[in-house]
Protein backbone atom coordinates (compact mmCIF):
# COMPACT_ATOMS: atom_id res chain seq x y z
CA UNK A 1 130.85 41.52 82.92
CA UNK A 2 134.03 43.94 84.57
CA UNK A 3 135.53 43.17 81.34
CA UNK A 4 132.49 44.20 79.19
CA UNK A 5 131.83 47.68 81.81
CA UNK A 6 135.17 48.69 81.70
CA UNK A 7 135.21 48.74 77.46
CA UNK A 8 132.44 51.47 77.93
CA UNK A 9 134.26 53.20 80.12
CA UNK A 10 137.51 53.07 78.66
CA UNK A 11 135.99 54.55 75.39
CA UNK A 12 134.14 57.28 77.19
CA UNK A 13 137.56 58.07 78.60
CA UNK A 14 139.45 58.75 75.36
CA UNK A 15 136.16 60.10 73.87
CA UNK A 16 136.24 62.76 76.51
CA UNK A 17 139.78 63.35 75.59
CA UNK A 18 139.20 63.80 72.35
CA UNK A 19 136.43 66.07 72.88
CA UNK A 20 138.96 68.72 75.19
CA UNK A 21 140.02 70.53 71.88
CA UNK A 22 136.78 71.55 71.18
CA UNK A 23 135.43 72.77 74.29
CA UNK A 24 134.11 69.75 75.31
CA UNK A 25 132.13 68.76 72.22
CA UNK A 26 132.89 65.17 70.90
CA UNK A 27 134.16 65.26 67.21
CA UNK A 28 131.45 63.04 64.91
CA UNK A 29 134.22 61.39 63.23
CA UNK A 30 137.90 60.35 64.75
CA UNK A 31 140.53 57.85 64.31
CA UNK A 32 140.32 55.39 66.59
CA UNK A 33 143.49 54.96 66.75
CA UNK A 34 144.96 58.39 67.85
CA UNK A 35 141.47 59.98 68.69
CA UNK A 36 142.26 62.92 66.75
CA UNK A 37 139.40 64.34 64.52
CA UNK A 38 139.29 63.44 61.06
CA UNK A 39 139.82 66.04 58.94
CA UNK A 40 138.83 64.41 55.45
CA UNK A 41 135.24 62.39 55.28
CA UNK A 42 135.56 58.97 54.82
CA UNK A 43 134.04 57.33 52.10
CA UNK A 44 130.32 56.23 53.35
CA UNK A 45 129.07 52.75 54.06
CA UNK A 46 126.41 50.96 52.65
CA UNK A 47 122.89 52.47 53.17
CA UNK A 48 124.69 55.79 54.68
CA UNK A 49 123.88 59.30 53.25
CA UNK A 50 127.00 61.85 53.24
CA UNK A 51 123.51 64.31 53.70
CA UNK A 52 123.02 63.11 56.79
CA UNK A 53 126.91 62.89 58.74
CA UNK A 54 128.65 65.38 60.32
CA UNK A 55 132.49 66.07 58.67
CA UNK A 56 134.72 68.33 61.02
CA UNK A 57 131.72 68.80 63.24
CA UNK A 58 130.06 67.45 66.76
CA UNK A 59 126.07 66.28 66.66
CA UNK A 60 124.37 66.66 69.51
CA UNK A 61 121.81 64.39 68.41
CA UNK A 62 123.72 62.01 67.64
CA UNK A 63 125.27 62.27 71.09
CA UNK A 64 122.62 61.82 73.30
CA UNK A 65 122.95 58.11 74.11
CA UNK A 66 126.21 58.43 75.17
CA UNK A 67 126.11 61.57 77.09
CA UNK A 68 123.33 59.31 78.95
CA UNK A 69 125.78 56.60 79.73
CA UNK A 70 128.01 59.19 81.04
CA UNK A 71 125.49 60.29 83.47
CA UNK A 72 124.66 57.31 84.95
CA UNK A 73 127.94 55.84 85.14
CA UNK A 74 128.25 58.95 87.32
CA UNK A 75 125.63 58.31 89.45
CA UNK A 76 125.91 54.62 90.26
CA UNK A 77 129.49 53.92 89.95
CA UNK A 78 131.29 57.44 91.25
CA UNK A 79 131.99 58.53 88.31
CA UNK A 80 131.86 62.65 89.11
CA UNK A 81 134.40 63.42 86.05
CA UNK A 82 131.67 61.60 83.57
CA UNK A 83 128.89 64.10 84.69
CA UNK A 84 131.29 67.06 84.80
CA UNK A 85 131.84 66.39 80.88
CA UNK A 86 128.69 65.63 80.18
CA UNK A 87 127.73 69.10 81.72
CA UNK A 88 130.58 71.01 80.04
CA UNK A 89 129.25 69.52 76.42
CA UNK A 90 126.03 70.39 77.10
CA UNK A 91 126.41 73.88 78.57
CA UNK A 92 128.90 75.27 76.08
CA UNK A 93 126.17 73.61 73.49
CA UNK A 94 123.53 75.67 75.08
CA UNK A 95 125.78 78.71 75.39
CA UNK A 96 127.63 78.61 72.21
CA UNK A 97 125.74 77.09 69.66
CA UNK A 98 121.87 77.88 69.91
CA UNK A 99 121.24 81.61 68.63
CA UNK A 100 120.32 80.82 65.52
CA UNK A 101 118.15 83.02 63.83
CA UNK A 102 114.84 80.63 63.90
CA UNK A 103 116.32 79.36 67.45
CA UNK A 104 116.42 75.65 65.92
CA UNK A 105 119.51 73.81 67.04
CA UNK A 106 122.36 72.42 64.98
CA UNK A 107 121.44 69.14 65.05
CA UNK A 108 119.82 66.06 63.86
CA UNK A 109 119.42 64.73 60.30
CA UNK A 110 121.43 67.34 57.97
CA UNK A 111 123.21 69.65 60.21
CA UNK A 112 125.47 69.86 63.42
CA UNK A 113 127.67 72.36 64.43
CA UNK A 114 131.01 72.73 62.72
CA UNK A 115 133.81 72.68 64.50
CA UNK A 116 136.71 73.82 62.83
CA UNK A 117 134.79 77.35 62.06
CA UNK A 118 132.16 77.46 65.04
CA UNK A 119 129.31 77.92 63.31
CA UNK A 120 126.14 75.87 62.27
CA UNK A 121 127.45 72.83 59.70
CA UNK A 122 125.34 71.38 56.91
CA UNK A 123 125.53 68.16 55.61
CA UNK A 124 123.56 68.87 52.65
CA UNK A 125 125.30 71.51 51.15
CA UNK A 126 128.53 69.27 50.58
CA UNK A 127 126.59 67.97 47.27
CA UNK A 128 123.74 70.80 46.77
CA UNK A 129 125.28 74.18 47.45
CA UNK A 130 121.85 75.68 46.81
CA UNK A 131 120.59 74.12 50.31
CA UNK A 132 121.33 75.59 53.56
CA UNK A 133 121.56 74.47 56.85
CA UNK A 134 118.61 72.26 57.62
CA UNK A 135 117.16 71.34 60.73
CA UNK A 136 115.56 67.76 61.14
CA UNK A 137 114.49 66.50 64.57
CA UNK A 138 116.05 62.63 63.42
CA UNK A 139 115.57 61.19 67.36
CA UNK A 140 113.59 62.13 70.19
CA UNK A 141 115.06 64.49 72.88
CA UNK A 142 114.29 62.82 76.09
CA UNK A 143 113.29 64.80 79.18
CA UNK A 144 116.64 64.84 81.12
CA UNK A 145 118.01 66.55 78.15
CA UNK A 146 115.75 69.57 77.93
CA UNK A 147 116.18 69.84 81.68
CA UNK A 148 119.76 69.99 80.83
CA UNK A 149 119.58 72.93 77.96
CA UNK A 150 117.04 74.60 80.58
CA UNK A 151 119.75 74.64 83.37
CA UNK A 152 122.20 76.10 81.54
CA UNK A 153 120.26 78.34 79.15
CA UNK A 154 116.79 78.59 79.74
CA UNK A 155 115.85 81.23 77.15
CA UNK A 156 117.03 78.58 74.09
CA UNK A 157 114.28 76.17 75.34
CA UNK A 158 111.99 78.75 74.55
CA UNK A 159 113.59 80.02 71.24
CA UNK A 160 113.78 76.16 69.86
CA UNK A 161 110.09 75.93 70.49
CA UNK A 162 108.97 79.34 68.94
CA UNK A 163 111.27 77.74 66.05
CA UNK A 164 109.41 75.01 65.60
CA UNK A 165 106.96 77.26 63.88
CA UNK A 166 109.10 76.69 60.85
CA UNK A 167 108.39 73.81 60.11
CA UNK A 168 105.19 74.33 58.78
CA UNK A 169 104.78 75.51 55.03
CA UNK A 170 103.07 78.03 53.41
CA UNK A 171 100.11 76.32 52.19
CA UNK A 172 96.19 76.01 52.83
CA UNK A 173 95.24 73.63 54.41
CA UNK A 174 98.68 73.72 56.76
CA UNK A 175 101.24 70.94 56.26
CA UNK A 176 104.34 70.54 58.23
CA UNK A 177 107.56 69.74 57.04
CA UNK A 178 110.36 67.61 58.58
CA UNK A 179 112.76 70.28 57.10
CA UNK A 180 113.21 73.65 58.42
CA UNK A 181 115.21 76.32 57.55
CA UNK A 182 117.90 76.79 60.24
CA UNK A 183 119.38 80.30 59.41
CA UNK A 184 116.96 82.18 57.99
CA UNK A 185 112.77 82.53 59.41
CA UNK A 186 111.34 81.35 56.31
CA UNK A 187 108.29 78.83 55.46
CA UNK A 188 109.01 75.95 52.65
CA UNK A 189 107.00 76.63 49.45
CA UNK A 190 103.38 74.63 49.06
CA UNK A 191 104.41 72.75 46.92
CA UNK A 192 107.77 71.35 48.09
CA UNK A 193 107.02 67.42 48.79
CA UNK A 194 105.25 66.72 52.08
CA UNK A 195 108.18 64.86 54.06
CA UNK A 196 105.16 65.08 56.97
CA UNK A 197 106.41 61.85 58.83
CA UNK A 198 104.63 60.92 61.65
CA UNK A 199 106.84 60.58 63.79
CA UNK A 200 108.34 64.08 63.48
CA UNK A 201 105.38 65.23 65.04
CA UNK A 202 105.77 64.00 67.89
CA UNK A 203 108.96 65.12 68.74
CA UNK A 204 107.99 68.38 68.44
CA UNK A 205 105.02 67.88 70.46
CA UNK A 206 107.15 66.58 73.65
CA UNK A 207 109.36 69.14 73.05
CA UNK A 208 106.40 71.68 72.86
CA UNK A 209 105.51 70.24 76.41
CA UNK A 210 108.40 71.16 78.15
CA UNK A 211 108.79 74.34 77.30
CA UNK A 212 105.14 74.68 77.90
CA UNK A 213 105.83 73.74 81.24
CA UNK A 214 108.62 76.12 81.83
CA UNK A 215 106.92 79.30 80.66
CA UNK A 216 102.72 78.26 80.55
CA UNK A 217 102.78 80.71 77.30
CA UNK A 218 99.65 79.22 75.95
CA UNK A 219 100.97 79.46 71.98
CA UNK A 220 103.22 76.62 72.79
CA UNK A 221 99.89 74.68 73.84
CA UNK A 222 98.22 75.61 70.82
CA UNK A 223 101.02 74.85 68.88
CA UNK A 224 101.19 71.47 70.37
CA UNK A 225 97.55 70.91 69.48
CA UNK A 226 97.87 71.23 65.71
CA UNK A 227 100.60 69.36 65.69
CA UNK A 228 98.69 66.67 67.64
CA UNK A 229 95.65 66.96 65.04
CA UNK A 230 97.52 67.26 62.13
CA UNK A 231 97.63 63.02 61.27
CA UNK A 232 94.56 62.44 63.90
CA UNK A 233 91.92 62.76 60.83
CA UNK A 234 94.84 60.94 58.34
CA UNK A 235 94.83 57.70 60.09
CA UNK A 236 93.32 54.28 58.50
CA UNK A 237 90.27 52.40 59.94
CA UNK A 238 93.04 50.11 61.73
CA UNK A 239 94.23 53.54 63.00
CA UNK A 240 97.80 53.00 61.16
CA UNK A 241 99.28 56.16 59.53
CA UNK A 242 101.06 56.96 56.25
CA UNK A 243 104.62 57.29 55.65
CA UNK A 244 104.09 60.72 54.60
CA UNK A 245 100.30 62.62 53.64
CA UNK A 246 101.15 63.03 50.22
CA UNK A 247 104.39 61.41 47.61
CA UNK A 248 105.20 62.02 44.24
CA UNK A 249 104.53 59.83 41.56
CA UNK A 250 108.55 58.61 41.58
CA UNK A 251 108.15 57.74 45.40
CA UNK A 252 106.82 54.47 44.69
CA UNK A 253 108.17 52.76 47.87
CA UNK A 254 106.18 55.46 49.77
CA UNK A 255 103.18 55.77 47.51
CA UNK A 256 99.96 55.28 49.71
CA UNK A 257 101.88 53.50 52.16
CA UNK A 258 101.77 52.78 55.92
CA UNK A 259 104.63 52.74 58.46
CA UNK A 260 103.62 51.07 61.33
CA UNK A 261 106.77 51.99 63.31
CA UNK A 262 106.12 55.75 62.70
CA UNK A 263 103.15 54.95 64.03
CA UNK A 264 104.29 53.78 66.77
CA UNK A 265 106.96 55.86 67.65
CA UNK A 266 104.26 58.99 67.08
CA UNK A 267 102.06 56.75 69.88
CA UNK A 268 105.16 56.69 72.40
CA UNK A 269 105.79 60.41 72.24
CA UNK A 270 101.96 61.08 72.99
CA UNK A 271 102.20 58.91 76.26
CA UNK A 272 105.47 60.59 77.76
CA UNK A 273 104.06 63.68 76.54
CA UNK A 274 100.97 62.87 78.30
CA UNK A 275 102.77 62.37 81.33
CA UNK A 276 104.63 65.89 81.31
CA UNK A 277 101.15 67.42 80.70
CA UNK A 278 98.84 65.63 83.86
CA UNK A 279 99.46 68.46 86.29
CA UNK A 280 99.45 71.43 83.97
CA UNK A 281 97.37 71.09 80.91
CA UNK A 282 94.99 67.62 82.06
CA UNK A 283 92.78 67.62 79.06
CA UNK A 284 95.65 67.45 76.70
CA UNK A 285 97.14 64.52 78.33
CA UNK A 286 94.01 62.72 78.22
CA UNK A 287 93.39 63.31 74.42
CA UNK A 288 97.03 62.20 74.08
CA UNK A 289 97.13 59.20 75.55
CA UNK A 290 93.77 58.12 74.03
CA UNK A 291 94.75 58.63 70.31
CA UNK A 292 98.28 57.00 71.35
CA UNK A 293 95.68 53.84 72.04
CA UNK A 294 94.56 54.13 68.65
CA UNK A 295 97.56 54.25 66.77
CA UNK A 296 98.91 51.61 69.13
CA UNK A 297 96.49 49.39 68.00
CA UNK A 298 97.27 50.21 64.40
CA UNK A 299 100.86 49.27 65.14
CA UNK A 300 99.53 45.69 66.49
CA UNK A 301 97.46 45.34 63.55
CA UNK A 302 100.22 45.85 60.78
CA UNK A 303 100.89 42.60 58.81
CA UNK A 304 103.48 41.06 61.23
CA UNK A 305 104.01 37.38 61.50
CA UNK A 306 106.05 37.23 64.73
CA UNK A 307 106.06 33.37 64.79
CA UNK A 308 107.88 33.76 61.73
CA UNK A 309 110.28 36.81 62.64
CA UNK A 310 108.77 38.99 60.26
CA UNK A 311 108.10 42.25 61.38
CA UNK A 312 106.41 44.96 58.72
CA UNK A 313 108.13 48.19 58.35
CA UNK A 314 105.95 49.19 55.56
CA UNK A 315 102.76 47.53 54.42
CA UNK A 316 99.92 48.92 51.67
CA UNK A 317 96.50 50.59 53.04
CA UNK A 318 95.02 46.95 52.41
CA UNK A 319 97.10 45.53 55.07
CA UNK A 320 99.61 43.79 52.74
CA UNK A 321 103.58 43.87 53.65
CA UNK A 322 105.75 45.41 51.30
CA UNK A 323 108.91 45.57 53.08
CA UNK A 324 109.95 44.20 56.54
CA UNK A 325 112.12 45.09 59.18
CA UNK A 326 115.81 44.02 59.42
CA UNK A 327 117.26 42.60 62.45
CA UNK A 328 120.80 43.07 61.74
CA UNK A 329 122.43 45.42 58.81
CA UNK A 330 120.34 48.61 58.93
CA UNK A 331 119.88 51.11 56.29
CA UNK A 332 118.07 54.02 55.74
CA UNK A 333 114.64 54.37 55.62
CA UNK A 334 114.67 50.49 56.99
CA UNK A 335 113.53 50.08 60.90
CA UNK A 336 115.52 48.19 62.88
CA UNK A 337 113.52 45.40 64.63
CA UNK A 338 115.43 45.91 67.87
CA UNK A 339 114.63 49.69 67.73
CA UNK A 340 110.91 48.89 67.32
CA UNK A 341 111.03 46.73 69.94
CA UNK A 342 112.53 49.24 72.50
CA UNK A 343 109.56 51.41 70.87
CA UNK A 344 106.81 48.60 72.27
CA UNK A 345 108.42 48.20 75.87
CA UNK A 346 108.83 52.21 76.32
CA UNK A 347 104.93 52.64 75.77
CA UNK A 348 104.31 49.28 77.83
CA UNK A 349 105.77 50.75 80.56
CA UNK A 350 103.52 53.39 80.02
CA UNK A 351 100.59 51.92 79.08
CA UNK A 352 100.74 48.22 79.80
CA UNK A 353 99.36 46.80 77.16
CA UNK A 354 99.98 43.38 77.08
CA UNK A 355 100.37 43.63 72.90
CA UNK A 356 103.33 45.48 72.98
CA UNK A 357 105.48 43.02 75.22
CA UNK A 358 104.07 39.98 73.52
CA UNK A 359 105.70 41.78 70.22
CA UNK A 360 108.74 42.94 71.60
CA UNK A 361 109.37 39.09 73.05
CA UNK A 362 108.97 37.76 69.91
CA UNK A 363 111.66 40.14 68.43
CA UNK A 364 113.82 39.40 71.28
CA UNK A 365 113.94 35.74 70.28
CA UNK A 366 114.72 36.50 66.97
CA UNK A 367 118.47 38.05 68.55
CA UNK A 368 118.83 35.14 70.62
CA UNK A 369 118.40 32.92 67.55
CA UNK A 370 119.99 34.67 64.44
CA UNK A 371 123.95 34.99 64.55
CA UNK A 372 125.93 38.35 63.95
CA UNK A 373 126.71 38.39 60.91
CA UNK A 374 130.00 37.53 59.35
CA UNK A 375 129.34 38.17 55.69
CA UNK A 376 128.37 41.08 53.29
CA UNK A 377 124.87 39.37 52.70
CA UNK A 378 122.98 42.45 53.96
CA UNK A 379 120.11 43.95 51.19
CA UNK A 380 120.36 47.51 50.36
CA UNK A 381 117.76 49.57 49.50
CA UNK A 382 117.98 51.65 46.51
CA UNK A 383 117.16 55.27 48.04
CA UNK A 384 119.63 54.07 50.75
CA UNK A 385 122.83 55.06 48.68
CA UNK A 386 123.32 57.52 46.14
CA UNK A 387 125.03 56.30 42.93
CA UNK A 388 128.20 58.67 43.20
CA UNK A 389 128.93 56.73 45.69
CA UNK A 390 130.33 54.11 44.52
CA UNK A 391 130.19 51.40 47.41
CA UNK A 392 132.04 48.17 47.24
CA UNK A 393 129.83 45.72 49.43
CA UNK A 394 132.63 42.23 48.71
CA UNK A 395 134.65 41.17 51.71
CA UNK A 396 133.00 43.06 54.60
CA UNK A 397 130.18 42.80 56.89
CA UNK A 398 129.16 46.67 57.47
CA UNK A 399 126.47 46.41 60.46
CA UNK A 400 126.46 49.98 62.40
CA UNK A 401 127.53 50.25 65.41
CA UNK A 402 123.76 51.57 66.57
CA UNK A 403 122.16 48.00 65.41
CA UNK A 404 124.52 46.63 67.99
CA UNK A 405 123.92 48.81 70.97
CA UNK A 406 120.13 48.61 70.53
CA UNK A 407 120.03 44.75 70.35
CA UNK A 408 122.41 44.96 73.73
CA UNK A 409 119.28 47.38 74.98
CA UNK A 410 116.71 45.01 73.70
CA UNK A 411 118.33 41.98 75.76
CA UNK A 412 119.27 44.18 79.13
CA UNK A 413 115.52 45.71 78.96
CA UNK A 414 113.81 42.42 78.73
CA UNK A 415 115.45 40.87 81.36
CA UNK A 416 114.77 43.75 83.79
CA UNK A 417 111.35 43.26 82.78
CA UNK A 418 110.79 39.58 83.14
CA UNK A 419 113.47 38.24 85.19
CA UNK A 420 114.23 35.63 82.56
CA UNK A 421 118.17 34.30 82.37
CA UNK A 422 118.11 34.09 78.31
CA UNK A 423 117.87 37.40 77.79
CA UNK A 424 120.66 38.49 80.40
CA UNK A 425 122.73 35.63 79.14
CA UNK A 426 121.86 35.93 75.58
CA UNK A 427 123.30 40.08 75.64
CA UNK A 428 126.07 38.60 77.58
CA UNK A 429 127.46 36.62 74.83
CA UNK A 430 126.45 39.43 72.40
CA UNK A 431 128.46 42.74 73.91
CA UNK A 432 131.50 39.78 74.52
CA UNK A 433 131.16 39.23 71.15
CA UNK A 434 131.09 43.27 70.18
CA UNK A 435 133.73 44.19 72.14
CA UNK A 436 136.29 41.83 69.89
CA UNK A 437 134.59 43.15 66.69
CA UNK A 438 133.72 46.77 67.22
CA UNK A 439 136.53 47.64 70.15
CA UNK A 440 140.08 46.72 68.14
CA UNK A 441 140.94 50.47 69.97
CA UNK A 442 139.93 51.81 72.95
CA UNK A 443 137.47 54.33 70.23
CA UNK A 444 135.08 52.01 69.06
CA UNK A 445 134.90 51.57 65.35
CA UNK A 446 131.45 52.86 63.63
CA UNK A 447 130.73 49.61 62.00
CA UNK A 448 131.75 46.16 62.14
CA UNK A 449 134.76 45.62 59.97
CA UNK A 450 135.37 47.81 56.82
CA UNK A 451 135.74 50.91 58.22
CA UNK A 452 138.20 51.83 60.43
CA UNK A 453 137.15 55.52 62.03
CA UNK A 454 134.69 56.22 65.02
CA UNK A 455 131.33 57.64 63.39
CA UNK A 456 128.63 59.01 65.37
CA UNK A 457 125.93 59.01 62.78
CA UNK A 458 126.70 55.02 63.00
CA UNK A 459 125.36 54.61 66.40
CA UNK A 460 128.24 53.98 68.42
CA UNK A 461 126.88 56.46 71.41
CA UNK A 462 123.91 53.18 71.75
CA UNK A 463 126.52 50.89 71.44
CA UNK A 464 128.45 52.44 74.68
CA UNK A 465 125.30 52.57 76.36
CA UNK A 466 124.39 49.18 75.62
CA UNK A 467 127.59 47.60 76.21
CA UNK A 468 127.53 49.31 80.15
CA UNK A 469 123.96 48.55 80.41
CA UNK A 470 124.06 45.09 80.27
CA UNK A 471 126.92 44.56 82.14
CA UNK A 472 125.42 46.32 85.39
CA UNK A 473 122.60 44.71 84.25
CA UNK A 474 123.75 41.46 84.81
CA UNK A 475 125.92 42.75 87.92
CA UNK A 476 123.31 44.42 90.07
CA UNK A 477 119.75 42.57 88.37
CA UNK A 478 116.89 45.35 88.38
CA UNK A 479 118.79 47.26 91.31
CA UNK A 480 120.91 48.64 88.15
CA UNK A 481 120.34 52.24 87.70
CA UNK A 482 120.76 52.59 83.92
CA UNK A 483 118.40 53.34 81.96
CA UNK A 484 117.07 52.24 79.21
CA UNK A 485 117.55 53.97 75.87
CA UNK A 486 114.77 54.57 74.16
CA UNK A 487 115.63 57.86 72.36
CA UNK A 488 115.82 55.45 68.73
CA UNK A 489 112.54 56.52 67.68
């Protein structure tokens, strides 16, 4: 387990190296082999979106896992220099980067902030010069962040969540948008397609709360509240909601389709939203953690077959499954079954219903009992790769470096919750495994084999995380004082 901690910390080491150039901010895409920032994009791998990286630029977003593991290798193994970069990224971030004219941050889905010519980055307008720079939530922001941004710039809290005004379109009756406009305070056109995901919503709404709770200006309540309504009246009689309100005809994967783990990860925002709100706005948190019951139970209901390892990731408004999770070999617009499991035991902690660890056990066997892979035998989706692209799948075995972090966080989280050896044991042999494959340098590689750069979009922030989590995991049992990551929702 020494040998497994000190991999982590070794990369953090060189990462914060690597980030010194730039003011602290870690570069999204380096050579692991010198650490230097690449300065020409890599051809992407399969089921990766150019739209969505980060070329000559830093992502907070993408960071956020790892700037977790430096903070708490800080705290519990006197690590001061880990915090001390952790606070220098963030505060220059807050400082430098967030006075934008809508006060959205560079970060997320489509944009970060460039680098080379400090300013906000888009990933989009590499292939559609018409588009700007887009804002899209992509993870949740957890509270120790905010806190963070608060510290060391208070009035961007508040500009972000007057921002997140933006993301509603002009149109009667309202409809959000996952896209906003980073650059310029304007509304997306009616009839732009919805892109209304559930789980965008609540993002905002958490980060509504906070700043709510810095300031009490009541339009952030109110603002919270239509978000909060806004798929409340949408949901199915099993209380599951749509991928998206409304798709065009050529959407057919999406057409009148639900996604249970939207709906879950909209249910687990409500209940840590609910628990900023008890103090300050009590009637809120109520009404959010009883609709979080409802879509919870949606989730359950979805057409899984966990004695089977079949998870549902999308399934028809009849309750039939269209598409199921993967467990290894993510690709956009696929959930991870690891991810949705870390989903089910962050609202069990919250809630405690029974459901939701039942589930999350059954995906944790599935890690103890399917292999890594070691072949190119992963299915791509379609809308997953553009054809440009041109992607050669023969010979390699492309798994992200995030699907192997999260099923390190699966395996350390379960064990803290139920004492039980297999799962300690199990992510044991896993992150020995991951060190060999993802770790040839001290930088860890973005995805097993094939590639031979440090990506952040790829995950390997969770992979850092999860690699030091289960090792103090296993070396100080459920006195270890890591978290668990659930920010992959």
């Amino acid at each position: 387990m020494k040998d497994i901690l000190n991999t982590a910390c070794t990369a953090i080491d060189r990462l914060i190296q690597s980030a010194n150039p730039y003011n602290g901010l870690f570069p999204s895409l380096l050579d692991c082999r010198t650490g230097d920032m690449l300065n020409e994009m890599p051809a992407p791998i399969p089921g990766q979106r150019n739209a969505d990286r980060a070329p000559n630029g830093s992502n907070l977003m993408h960071d956020i896992p790892l700037l977790g593991t430096m903070y708490a290798l800080a705290r519990c193994e006197g690590k001061p220099d880990y915090a001390d970069a952790a606070d220098r990224y963030l505060r220059y971030f807050a400082t430098h980067c967030t006075n934008t004219a809508t006060g959205l941050f560079p970060w997320g889905e489509h944009a970060y902030w460039h680098l080379a010519e400090q300013r906000v980055g888009s990933s989009i307008i590499t292939y559609e010069p018409e588009r700007r720079a887009i804002h899209d939530h992509l993870h949740h922001a957890p509270l120790w962040l905010w806190e963070k941004l608060h510290e060391f710039n208070a009035p961007c809290v508040q500009r972000f969540a007057d921002g997140l005004e933006y993301h509603w379109k002009q149109s009667s009756p309202r409809e959000y948008y996952r896209h906003a406009e980073i650059n310029s305070r304007q509304y997306a056109p009616a009839d732009v397609r919805s892109c209304d995901f559930p789980r965008h919503s609540g993002f905002y709404i958490f980060d509504l709360a906070f700043a709510y709770n810095q300031s009490r200006r009541p339009e952030l309540l109110q603002q919270l509240e239509q978000f909060l309504d806004y798929w409340w009246d949408k949901r199915d009689e099993r209380g599951l909601l749509l991928v998206e309100s409304r798709s065009p005809q050529e959407a057919v994967r999406f057409q009148n389709i639900n996604s249970p783990t939207q709906t879950l990860s909209l249910a687990t925002s409500l209940l840590e939203t609910a628990d900023q709100l008890d103090r300050t706005a009590p009637s809120q948190a109520a009404a959010l953690r009883q609709r979080a019951d409802v879509y919870i139970s949606g989730f359950i209901a979805a057409p899984h077959d966990p004695e089977q390892g079949v998870f549902a990731n999308l399934c028809t408004r009849d309750n039939q499954l269209t598409e199921p999770m993967s467990v290894w070999g993510s690709v956009y617009g696929v959930a991870n079954a690891s991810g949705a499991a870390l989903m089910c035991l962050c609202a069990w902690r919250l809630c405690r219903r029974p459901e939701l660890l039942k589930w999350a056990l059954a995906v944790g066997a599935c890690y103890l009992d399917q292999p890594f892979p070691v072949t190119s035998d992963i299915a791509i989706d379609a809308q997953g790769i553009r054809p440009h692209e041109n992607i050669n799948l023969i010979g390699h075995h492309y798994v992200p470096a995030g699907d192997a972090g999260l099923a390190l966080e699966l395996m350390a989280d379960l064990y803290a919750i139920t004492g039980e050896r297999k799962w300690l044991d199990g992510g044991l042999q896993l992150a020995a495994q991951f060190a060999s494959i993802y770790f040839d340098h001290e930088i860890p590689r973005g995805a097993a084999k094939g590639i031979e750069h440090y990506e952040s979009q790829l995950g390997p922030g969770y992979l850092i995380h999860g690699m030091a989590h289960i090792a103090l995991r296993a070396r100080d049992g459920r006195d270890c004082q890591v978290p668990t990551e659930y920010t992959c929702r």
